[in-house]
C-alpha atoms as a PDB file:
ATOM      1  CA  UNK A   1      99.640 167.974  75.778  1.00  0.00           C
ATOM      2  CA  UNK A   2     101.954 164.921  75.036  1.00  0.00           C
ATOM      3  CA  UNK A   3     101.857 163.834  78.653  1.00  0.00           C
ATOM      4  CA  UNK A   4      98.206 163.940  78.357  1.00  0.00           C
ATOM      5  CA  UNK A   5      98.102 162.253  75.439  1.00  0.00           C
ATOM      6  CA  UNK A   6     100.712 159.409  76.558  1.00  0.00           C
ATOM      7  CA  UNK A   7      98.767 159.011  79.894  1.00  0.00           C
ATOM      8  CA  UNK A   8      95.283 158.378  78.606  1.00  0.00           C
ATOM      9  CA  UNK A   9      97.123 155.921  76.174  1.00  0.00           C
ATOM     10  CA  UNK A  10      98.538 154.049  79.546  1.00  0.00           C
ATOM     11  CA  UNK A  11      95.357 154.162  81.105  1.00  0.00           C
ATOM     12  CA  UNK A  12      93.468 152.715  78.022  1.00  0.00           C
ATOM     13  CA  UNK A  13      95.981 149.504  77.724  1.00  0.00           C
ATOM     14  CA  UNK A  14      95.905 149.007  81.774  1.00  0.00           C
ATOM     15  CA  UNK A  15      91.769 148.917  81.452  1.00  0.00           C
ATOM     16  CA  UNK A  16      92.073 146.831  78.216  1.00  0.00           C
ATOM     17  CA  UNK A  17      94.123 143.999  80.342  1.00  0.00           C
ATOM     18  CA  UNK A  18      91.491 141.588  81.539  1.00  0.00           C
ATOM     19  CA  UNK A  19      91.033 141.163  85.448  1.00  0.00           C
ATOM     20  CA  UNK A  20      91.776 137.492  85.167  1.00  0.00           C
ATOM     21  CA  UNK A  21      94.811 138.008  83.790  1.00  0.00           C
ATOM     22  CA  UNK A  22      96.008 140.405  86.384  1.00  0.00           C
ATOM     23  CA  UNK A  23      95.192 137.976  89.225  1.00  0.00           C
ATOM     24  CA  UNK A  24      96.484 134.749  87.416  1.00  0.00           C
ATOM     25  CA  UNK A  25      99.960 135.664  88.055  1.00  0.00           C
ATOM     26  CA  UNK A  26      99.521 135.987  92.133  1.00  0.00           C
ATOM     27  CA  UNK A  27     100.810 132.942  93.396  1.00  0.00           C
ATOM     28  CA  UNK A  28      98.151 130.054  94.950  1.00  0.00           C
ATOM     29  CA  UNK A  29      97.653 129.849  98.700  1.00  0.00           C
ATOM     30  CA  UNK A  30      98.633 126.172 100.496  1.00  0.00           C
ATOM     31  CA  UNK A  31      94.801 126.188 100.662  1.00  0.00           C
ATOM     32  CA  UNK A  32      94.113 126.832  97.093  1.00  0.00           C
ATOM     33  CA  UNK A  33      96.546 124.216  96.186  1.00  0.00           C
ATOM     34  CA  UNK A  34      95.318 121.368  98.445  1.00  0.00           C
ATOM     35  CA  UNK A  35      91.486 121.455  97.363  1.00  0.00           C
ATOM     36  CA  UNK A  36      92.757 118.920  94.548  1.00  0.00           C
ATOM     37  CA  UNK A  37      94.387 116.709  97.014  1.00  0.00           C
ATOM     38  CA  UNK A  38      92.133 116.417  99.720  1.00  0.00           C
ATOM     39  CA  UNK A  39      90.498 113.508  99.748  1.00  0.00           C
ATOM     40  CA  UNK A  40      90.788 109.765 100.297  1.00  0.00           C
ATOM     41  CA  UNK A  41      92.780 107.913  97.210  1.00  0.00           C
ATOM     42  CA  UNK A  42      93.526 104.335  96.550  1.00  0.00           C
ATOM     43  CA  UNK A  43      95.803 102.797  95.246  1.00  0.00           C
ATOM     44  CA  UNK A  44      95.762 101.604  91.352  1.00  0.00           C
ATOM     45  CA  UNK A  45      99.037 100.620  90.581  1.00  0.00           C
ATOM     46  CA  UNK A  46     103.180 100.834  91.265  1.00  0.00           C
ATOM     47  CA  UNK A  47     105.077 101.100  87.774  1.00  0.00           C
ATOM     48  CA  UNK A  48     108.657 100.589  87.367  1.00  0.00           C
ATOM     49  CA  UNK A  49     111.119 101.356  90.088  1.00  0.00           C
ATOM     50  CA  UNK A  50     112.479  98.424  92.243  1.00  0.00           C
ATOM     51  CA  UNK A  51     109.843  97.247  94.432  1.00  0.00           C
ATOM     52  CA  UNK A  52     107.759  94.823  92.165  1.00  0.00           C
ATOM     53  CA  UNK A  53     109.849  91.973  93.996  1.00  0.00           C
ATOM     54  CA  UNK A  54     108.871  93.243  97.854  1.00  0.00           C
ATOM     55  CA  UNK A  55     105.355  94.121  97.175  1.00  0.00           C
ATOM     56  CA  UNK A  56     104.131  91.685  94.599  1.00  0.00           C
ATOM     57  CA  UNK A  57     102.353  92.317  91.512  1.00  0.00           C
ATOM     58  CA  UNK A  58      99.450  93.847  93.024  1.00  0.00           C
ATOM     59  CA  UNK A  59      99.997  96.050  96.427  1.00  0.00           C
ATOM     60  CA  UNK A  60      96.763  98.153  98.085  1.00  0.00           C
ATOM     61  CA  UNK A  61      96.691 101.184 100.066  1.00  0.00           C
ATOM     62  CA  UNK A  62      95.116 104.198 100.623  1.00  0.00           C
ATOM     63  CA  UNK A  63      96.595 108.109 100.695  1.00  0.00           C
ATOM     64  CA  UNK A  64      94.472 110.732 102.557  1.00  0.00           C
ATOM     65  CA  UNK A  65      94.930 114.343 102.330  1.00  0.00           C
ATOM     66  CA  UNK A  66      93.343 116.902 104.535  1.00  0.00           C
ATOM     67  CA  UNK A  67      92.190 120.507 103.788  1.00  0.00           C
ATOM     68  CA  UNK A  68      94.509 121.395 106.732  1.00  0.00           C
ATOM     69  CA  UNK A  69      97.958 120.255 105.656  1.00  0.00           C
ATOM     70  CA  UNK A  70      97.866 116.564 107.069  1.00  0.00           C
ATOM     71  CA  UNK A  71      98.225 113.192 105.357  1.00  0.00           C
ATOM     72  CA  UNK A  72      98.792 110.153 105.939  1.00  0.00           C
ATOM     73  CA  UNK A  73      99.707 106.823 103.427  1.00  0.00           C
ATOM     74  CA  UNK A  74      99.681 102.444 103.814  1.00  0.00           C
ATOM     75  CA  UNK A  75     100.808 100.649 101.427  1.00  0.00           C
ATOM     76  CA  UNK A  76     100.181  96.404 101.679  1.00  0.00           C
ATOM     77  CA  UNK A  77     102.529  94.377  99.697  1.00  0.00           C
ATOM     78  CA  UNK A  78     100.490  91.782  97.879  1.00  0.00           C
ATOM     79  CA  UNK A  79     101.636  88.405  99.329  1.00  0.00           C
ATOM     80  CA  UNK A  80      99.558  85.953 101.793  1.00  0.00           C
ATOM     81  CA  UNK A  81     100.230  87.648 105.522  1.00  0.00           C
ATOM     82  CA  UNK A  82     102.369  86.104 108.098  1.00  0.00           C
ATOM     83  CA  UNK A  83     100.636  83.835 110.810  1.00  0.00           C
ATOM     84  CA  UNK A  84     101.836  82.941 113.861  1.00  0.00           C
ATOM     85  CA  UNK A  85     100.917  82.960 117.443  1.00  0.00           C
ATOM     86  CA  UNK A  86     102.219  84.683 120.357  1.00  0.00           C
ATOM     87  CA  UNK A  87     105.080  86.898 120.294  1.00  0.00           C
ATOM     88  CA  UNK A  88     106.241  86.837 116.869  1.00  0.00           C
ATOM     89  CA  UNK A  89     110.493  86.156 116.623  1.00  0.00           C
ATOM     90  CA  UNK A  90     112.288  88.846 114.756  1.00  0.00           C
ATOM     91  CA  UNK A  91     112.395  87.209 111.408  1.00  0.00           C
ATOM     92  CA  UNK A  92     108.954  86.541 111.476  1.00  0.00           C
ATOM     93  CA  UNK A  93     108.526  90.659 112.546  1.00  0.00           C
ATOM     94  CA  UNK A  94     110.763  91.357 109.577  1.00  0.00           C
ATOM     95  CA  UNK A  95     108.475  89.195 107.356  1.00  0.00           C
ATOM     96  CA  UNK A  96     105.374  91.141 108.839  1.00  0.00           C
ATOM     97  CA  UNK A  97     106.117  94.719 107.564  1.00  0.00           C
ATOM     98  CA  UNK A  98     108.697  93.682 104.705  1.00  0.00           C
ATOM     99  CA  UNK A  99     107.259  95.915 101.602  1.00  0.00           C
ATOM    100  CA  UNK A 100     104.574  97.330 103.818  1.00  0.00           C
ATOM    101  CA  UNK A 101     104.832 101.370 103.871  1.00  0.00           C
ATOM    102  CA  UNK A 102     103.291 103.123 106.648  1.00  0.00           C
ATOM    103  CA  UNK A 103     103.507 106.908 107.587  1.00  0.00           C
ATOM    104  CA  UNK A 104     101.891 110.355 108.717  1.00  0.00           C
ATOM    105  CA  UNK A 105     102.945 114.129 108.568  1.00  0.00           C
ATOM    106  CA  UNK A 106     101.819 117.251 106.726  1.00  0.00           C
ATOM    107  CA  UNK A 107     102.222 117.797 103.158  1.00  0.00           C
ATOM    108  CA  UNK A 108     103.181 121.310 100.937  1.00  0.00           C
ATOM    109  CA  UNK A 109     102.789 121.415  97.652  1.00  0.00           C
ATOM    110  CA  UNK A 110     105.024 123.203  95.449  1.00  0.00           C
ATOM    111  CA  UNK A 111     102.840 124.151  92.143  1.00  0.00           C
ATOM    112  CA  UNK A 112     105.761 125.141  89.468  1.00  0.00           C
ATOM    113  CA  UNK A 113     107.861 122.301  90.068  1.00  0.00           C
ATOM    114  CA  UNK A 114     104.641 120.346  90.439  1.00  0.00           C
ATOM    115  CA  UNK A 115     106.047 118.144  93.448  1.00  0.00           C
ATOM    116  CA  UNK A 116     104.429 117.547  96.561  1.00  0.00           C
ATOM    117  CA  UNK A 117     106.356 117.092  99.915  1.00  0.00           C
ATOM    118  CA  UNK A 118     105.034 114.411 102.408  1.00  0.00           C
ATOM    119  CA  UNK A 119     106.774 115.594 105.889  1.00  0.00           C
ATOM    120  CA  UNK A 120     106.942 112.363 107.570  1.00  0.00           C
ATOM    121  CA  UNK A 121     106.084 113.002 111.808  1.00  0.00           C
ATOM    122  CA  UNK A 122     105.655 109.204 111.685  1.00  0.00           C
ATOM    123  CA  UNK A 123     106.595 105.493 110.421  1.00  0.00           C
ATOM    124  CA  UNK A 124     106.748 102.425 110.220  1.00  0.00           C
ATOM    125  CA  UNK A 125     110.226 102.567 108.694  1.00  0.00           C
ATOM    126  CA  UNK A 126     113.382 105.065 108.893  1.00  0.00           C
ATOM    127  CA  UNK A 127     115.010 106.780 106.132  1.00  0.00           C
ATOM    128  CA  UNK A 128     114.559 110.560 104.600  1.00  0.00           C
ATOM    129  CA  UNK A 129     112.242 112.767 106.642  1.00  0.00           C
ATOM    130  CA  UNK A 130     110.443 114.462 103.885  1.00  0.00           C
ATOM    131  CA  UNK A 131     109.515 112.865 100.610  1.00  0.00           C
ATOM    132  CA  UNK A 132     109.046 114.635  97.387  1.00  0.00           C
ATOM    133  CA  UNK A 133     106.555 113.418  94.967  1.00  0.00           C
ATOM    134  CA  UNK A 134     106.517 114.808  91.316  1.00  0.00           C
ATOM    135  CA  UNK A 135     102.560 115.030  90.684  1.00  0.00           C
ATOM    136  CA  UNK A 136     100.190 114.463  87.704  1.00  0.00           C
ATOM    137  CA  UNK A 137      96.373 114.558  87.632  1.00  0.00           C
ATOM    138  CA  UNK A 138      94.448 112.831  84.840  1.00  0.00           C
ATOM    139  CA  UNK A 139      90.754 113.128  86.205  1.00  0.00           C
ATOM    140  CA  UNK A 140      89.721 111.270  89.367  1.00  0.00           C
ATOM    141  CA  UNK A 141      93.431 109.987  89.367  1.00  0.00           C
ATOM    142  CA  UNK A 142      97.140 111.737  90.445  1.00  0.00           C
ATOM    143  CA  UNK A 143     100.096 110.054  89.627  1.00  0.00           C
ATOM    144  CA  UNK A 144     103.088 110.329  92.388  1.00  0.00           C
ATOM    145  CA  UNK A 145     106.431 109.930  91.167  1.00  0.00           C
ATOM    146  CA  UNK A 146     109.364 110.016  94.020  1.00  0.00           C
ATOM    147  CA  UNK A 147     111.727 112.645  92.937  1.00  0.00           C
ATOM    148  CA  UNK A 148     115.078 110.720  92.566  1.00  0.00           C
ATOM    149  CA  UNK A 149     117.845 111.061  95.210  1.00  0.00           C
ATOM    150  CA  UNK A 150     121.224 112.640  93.913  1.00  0.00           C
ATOM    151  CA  UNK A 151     123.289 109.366  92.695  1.00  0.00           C
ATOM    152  CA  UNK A 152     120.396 107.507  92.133  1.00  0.00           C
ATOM    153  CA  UNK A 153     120.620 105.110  89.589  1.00  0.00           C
ATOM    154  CA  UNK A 154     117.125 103.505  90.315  1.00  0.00           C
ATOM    155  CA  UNK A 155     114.617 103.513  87.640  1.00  0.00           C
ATOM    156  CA  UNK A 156     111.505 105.698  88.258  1.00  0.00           C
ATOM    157  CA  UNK A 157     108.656 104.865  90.249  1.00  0.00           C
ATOM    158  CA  UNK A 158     104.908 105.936  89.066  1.00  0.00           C
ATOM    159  CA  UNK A 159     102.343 105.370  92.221  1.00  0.00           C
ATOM    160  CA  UNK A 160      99.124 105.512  90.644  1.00  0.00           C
ATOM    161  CA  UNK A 161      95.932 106.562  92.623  1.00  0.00           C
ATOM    162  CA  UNK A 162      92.408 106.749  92.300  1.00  0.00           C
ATOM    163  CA  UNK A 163      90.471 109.430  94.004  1.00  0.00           C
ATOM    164  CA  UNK A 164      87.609 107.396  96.401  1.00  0.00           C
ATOM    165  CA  UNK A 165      83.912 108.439  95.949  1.00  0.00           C
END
């Protein structure tokens, strides 16, 4: 009769525990996770870090994210562009894409540690293969934040962008 009794009390809490909450703690597909990224962003602002003095006080770009996993990212410094004609020399090359960011991969998103991870396939520049972003959204807007490199002593940068309509 106990085990009765202590069974029916089992089943009664297990029916009493809402669905949701049973299915909140599976984990989120890739998919599931990217359907706040996708989409074509601009770019608002670049707060702290050490770039103000390569890009200027106001740089553009654009970040796209794809349902499928791909993304790609420009960022212009803001500063008149170089002109010249012909082949330009290699200072005035350097001068061209000083500050500018260019690149294209596929992107994961990791949702506890709330980073996402740009897997670079292509850019303009060398360095790290993969970048982690730290990620915020405030409405139509996510905030990046590069996750700092062991040893760094670089302030933090906040990449600020705007989801396009």
């Amino acid at each position: 009769m106990r085990i009765r009794v202590a069974a029916a009390a089992v089943l009664l809490v297990a029916a009493a525990i809402p669905v949701s909450r049973l299915t909140a703690q599976q984990p989120k597909t890739q998919a599931e996770l990217r359907k706040s990224f996708v989409g074509t962003w601009r770019l608002v602002s670049i707060d702290g870090g050490s770039t103000q003095t390569v890009r200027g006080q106001k740089p553009t770009g654009v970040i796209y994210y794809d349902a499928n996993g791909y993304m790609a990212a420009q960022i212009q410094p803001d500063r008149p562009r170089p002109k010249w004609t012909g082949t330009p020399s290699p200072e005035q090359a350097l001068e061209a894409f000083r500050g500018y960011t260019a690149y294209f991969g596929t992107y994961t998103i990791d949702e506890k540690a709330s980073t996402v991870t740009h897997h670079r396939q292509g850019s303009l520049d060398g360095g790290a293969v993969d970048f982690v972003r730290k990620f915020e959204f405030a409405g139509d807007r996510i905030v990046l934040t590069p996750v700092p490199t062991p040893g760094s002593t670089n302030p933090p940068t906040h990449l600020t962008w705007e989801r396009m309509k």
